[in-house]
PDB file of N, CA and C in Angstrom:
ATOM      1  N   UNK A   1     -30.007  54.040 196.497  1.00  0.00           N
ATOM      2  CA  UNK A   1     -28.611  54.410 196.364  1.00  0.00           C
ATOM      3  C   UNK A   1     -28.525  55.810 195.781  1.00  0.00           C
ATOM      4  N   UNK A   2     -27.922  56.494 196.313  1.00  0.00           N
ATOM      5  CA  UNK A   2     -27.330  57.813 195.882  1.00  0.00           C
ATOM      6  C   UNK A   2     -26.090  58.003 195.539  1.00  0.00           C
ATOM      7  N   UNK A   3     -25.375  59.630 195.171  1.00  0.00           N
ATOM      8  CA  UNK A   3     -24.337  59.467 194.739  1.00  0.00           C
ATOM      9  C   UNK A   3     -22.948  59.268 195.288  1.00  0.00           C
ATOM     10  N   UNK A   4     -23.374  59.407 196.987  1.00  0.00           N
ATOM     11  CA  UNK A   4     -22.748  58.801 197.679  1.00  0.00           C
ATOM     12  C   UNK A   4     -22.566  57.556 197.958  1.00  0.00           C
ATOM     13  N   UNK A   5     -23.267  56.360 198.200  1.00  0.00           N
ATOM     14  CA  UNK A   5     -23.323  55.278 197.621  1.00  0.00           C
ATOM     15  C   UNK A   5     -22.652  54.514 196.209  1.00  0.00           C
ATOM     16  N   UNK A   6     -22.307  55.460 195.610  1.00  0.00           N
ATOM     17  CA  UNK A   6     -21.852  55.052 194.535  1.00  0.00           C
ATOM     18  C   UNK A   6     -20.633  55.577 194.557  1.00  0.00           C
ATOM     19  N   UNK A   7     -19.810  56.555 194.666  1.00  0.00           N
ATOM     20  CA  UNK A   7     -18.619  56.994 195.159  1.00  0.00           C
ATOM     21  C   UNK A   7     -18.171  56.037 196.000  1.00  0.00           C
ATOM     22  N   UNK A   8     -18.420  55.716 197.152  1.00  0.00           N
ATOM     23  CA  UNK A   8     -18.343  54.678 197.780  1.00  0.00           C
ATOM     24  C   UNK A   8     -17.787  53.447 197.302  1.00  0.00           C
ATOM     25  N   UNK A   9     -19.124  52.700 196.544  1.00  0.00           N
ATOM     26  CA  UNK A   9     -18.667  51.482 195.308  1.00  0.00           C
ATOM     27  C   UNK A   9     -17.004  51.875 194.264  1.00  0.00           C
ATOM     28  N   UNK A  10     -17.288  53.020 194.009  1.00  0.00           N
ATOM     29  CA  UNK A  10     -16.120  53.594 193.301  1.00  0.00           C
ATOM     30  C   UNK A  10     -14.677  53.008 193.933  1.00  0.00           C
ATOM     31  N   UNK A  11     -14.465  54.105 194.974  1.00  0.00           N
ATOM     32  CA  UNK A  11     -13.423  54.101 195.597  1.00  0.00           C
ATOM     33  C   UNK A  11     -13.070  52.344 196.200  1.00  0.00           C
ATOM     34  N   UNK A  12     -14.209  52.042 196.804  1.00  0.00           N
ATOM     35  CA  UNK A  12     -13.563  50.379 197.268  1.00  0.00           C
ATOM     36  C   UNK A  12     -13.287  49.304 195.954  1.00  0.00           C
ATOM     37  N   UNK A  13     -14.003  49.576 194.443  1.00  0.00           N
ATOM     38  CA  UNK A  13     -13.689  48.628 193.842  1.00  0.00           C
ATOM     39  C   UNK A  13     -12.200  49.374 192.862  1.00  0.00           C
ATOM     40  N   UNK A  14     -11.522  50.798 193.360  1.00  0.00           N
ATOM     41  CA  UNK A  14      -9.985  51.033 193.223  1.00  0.00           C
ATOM     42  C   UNK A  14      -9.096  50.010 193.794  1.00  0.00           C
ATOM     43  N   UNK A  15      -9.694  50.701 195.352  1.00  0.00           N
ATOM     44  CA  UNK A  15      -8.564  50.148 196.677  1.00  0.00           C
ATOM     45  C   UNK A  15      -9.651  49.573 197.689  1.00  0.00           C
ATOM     46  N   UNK A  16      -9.790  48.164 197.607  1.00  0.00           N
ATOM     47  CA  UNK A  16     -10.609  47.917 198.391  1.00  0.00           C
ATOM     48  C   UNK A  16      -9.938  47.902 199.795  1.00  0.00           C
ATOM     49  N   UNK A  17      -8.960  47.848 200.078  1.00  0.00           N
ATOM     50  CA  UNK A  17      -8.065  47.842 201.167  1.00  0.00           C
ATOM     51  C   UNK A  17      -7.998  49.613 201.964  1.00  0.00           C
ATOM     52  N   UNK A  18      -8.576  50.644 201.654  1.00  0.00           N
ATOM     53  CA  UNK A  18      -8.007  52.126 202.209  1.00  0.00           C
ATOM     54  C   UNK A  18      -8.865  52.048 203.284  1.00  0.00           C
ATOM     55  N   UNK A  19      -8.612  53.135 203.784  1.00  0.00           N
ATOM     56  CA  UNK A  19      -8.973  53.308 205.352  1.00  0.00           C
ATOM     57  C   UNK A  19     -10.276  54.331 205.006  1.00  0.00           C
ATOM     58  N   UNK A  20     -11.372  53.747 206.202  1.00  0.00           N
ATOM     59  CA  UNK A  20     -12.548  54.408 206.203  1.00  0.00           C
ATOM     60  C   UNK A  20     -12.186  55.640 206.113  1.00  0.00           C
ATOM     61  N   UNK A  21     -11.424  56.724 206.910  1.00  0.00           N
ATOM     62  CA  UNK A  21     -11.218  57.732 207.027  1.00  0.00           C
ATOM     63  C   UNK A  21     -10.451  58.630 206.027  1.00  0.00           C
ATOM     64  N   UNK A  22     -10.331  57.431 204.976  1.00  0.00           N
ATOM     65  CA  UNK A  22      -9.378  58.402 203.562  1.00  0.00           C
ATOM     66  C   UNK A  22     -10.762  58.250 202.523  1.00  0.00           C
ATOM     67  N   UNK A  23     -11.515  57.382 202.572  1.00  0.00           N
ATOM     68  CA  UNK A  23     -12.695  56.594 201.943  1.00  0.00           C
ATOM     69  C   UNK A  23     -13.749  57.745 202.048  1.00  0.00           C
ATOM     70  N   UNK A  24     -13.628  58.539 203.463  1.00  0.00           N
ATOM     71  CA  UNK A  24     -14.553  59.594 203.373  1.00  0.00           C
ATOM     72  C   UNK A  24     -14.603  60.932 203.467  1.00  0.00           C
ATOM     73  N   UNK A  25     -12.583  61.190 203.471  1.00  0.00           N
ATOM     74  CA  UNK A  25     -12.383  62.342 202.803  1.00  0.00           C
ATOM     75  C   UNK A  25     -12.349  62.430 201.323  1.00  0.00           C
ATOM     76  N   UNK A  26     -12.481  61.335 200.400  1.00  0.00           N
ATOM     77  CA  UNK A  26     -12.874  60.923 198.717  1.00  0.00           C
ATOM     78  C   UNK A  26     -14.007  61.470 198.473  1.00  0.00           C
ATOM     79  N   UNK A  27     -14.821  60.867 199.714  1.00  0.00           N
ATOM     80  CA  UNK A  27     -16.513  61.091 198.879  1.00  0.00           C
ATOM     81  C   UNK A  27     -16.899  62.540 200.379  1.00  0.00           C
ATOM     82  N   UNK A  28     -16.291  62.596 200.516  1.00  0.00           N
ATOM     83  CA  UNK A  28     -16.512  64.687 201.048  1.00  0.00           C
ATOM     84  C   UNK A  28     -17.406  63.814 202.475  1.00  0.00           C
ATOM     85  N   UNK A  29     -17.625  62.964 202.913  1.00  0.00           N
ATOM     86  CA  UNK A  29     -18.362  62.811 203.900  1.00  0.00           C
ATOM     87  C   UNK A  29     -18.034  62.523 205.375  1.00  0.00           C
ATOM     88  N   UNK A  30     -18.335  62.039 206.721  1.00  0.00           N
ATOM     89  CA  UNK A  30     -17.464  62.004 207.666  1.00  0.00           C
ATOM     90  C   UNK A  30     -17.111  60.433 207.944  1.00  0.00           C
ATOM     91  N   UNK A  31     -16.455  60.262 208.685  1.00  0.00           N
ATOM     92  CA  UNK A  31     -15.937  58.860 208.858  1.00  0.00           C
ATOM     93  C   UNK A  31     -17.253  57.863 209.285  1.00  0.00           C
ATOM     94  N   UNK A  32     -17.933  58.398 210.083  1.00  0.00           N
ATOM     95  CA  UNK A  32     -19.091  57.830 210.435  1.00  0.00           C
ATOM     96  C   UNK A  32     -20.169  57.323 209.649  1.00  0.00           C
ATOM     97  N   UNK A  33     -19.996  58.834 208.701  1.00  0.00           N
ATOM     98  CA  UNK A  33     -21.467  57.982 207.408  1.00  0.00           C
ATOM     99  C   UNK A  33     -20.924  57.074 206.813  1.00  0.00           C
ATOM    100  N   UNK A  34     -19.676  57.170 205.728  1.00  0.00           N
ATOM    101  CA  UNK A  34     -18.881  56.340 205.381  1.00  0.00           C
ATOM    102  C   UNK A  34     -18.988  55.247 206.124  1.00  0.00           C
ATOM    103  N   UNK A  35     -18.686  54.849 207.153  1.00  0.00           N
ATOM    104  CA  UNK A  35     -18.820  53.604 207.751  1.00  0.00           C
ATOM    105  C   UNK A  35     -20.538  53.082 208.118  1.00  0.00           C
ATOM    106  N   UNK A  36     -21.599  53.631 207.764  1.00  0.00           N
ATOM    107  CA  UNK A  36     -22.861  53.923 208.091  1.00  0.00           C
ATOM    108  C   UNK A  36     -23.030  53.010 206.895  1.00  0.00           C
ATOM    109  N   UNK A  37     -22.541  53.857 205.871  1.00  0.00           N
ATOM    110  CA  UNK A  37     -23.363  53.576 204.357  1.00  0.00           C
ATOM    111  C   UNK A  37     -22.346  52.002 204.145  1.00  0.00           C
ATOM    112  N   UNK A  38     -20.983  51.499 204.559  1.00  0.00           N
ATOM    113  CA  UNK A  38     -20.835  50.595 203.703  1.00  0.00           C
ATOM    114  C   UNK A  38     -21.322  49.151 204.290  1.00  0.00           C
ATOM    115  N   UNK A  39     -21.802  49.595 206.064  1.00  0.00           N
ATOM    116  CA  UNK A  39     -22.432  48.437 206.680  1.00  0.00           C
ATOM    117  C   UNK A  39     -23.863  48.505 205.912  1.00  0.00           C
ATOM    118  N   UNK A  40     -24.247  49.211 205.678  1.00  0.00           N
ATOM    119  CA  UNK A  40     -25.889  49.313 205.062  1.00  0.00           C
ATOM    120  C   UNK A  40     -25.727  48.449 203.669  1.00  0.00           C
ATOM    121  N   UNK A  41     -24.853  48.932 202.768  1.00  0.00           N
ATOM    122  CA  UNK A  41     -24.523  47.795 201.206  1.00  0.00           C
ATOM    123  C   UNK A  41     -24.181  46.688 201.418  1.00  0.00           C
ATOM    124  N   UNK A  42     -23.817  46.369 202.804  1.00  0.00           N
ATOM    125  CA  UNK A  42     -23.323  45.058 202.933  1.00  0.00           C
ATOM    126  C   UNK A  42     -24.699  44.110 203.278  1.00  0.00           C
ATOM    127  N   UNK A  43     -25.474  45.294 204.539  1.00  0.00           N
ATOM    128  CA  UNK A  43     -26.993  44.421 205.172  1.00  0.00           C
ATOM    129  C   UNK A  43     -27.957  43.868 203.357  1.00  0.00           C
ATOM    130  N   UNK A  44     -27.824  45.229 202.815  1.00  0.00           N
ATOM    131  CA  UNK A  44     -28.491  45.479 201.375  1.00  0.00           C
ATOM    132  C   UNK A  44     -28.181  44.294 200.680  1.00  0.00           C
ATOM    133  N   UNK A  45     -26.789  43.767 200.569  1.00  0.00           N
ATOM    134  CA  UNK A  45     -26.638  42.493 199.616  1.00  0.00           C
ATOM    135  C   UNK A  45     -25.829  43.338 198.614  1.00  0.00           C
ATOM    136  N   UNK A  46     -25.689  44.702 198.298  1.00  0.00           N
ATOM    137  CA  UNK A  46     -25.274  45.392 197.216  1.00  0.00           C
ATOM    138  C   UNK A  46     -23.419  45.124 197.132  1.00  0.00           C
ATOM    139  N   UNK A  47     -23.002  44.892 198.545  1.00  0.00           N
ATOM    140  CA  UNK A  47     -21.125  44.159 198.910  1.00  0.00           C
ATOM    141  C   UNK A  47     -22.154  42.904 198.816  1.00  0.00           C
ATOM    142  N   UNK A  48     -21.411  42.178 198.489  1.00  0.00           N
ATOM    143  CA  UNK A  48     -21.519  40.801 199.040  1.00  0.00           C
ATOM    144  C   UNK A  48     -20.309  40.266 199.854  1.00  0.00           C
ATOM    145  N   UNK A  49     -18.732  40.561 199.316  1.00  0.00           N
ATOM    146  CA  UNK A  49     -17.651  40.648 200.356  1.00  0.00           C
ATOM    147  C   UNK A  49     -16.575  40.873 199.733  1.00  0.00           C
ATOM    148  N   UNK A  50     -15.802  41.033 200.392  1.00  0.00           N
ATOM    149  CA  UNK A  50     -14.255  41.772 200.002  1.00  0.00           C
ATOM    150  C   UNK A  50     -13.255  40.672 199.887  1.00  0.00           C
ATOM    151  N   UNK A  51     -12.641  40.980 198.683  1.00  0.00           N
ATOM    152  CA  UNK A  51     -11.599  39.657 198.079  1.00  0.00           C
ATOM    153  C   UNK A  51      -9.929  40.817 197.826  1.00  0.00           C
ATOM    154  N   UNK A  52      -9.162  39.906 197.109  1.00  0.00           N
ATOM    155  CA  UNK A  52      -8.096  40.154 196.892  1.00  0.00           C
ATOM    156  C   UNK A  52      -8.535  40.433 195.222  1.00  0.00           C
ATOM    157  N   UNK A  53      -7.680  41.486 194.483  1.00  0.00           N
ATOM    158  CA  UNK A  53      -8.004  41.336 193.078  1.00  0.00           C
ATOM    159  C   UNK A  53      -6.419  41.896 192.519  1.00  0.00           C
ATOM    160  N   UNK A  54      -6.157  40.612 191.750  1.00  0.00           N
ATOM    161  CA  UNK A  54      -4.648  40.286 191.381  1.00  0.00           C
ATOM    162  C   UNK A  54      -4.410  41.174 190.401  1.00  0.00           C
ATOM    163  N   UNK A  55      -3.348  41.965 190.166  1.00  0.00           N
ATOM    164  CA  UNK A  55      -2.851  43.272 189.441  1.00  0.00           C
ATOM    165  C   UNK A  55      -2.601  42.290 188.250  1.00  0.00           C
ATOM    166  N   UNK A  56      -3.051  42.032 187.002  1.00  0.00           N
ATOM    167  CA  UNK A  56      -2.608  41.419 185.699  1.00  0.00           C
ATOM    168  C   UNK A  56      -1.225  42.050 185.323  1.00  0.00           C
ATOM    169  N   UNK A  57      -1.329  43.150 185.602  1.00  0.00           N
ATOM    170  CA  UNK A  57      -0.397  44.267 184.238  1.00  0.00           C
ATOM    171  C   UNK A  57       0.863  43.853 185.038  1.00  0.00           C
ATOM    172  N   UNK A  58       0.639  43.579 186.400  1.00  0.00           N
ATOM    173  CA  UNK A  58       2.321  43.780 186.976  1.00  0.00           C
ATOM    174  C   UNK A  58       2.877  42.263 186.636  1.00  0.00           C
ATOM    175  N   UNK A  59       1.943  41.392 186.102  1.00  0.00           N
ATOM    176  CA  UNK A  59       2.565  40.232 185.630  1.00  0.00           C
ATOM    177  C   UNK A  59       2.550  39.782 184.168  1.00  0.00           C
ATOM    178  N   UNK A  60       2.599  40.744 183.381  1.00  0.00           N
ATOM    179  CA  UNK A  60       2.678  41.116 182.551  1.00  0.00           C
ATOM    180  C   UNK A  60       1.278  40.495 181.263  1.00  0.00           C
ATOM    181  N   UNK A  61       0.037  40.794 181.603  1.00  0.00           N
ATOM    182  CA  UNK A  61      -0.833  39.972 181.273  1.00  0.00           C
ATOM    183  C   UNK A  61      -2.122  41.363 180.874  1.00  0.00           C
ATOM    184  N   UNK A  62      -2.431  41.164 180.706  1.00  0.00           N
ATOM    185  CA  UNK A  62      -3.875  42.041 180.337  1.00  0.00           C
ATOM    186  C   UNK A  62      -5.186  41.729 180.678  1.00  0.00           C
ATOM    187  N   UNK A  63      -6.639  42.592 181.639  1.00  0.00           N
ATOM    188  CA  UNK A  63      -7.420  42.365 181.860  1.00  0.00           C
ATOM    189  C   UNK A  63      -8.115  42.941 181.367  1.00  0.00           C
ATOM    190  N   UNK A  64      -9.629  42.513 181.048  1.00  0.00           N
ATOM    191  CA  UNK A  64     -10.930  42.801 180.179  1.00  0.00           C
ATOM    192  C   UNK A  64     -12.131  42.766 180.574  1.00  0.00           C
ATOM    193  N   UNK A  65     -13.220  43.267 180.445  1.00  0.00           N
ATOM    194  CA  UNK A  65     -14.499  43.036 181.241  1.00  0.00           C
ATOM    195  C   UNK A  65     -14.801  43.108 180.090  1.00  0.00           C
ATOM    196  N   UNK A  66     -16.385  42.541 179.934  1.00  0.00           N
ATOM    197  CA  UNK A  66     -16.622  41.936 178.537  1.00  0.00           C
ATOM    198  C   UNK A  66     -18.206  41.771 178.921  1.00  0.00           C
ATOM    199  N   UNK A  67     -18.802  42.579 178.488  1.00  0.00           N
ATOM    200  CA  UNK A  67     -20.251  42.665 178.870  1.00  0.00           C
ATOM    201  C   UNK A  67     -21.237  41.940 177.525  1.00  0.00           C
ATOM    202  N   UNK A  68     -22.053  41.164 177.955  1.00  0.00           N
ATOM    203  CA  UNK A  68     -22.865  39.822 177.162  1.00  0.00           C
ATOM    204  C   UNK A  68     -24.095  40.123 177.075  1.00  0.00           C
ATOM    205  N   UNK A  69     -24.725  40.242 175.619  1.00  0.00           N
ATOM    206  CA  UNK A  69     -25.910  40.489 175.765  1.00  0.00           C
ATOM    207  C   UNK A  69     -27.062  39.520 175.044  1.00  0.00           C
ATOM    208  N   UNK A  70     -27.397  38.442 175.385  1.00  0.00           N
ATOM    209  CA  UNK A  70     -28.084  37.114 174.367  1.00  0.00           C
ATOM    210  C   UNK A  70     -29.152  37.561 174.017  1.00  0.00           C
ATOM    211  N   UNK A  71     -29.825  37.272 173.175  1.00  0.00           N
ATOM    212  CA  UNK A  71     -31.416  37.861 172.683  1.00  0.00           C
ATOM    213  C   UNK A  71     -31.620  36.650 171.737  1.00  0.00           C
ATOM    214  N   UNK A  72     -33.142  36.109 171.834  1.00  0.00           N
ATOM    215  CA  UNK A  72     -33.679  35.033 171.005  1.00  0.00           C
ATOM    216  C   UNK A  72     -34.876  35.918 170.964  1.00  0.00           C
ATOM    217  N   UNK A  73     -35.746  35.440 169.427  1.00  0.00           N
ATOM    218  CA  UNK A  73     -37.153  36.058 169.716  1.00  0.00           C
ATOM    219  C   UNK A  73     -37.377  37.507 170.003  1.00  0.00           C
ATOM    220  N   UNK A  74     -36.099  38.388 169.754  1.00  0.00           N
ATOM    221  CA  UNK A  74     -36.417  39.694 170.796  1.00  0.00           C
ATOM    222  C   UNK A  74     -37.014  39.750 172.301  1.00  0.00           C
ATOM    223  N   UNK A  75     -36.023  38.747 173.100  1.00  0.00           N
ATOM    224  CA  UNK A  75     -36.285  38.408 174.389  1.00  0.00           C
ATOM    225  C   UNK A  75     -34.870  38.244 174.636  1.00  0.00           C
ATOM    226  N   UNK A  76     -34.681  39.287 176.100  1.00  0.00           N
ATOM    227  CA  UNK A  76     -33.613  39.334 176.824  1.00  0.00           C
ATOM    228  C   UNK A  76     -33.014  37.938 177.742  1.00  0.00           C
ATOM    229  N   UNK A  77     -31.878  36.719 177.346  1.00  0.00           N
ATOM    230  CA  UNK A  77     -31.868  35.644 178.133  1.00  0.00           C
ATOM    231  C   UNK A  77     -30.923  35.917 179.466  1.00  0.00           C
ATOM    232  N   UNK A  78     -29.856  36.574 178.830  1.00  0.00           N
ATOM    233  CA  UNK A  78     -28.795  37.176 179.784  1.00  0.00           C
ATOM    234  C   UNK A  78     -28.320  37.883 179.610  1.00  0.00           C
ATOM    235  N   UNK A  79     -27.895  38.667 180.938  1.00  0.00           N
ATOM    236  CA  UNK A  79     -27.603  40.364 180.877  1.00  0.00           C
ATOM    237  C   UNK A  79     -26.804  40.293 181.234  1.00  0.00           C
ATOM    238  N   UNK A  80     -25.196  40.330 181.047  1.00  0.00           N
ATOM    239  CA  UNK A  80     -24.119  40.456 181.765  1.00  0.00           C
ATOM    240  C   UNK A  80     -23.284  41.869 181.849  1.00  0.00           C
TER     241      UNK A  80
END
């Protein structure tokens, strides 16, 4: 993965819904690679697939990502 690849990830986990062709005037590239690279993350396993993701704030609620880090023994159990 490069930094196109990751621009990529960027922009679809904004608006996973925009059009290839706005997707790859974002990341400076042509419609073709853009569509190159997001069938390749998908073959890769790196998409797994495209969902709906519900706006909290417009229902008046608040969202959080919350990253987990367990350690026993000085041994990593889960990495979230």
């Amino acid at each position: 993965m490069d930094k196109i690849d990751w621009k990529i990830l960027a922009e679809l986990d904004k608006n996973l819904r925009i059009y290839t062709s706005k997707l790859a005037r974002k990341c400076r590239v042509s419609q073709q690679v853009a569509d190159y690279r997001i069938r390749r993350l998908l073959e890769n396993g790196l998409i797994t697939k495209f969902g709906t993701i519900v706006n909290l704030k417009a229902l008046g609620q608040e969202h959080y990502r919350v990253f987990l880090l367990l350690m026993r023994k000085n041994k990593i159990l889960i990495s979230l």
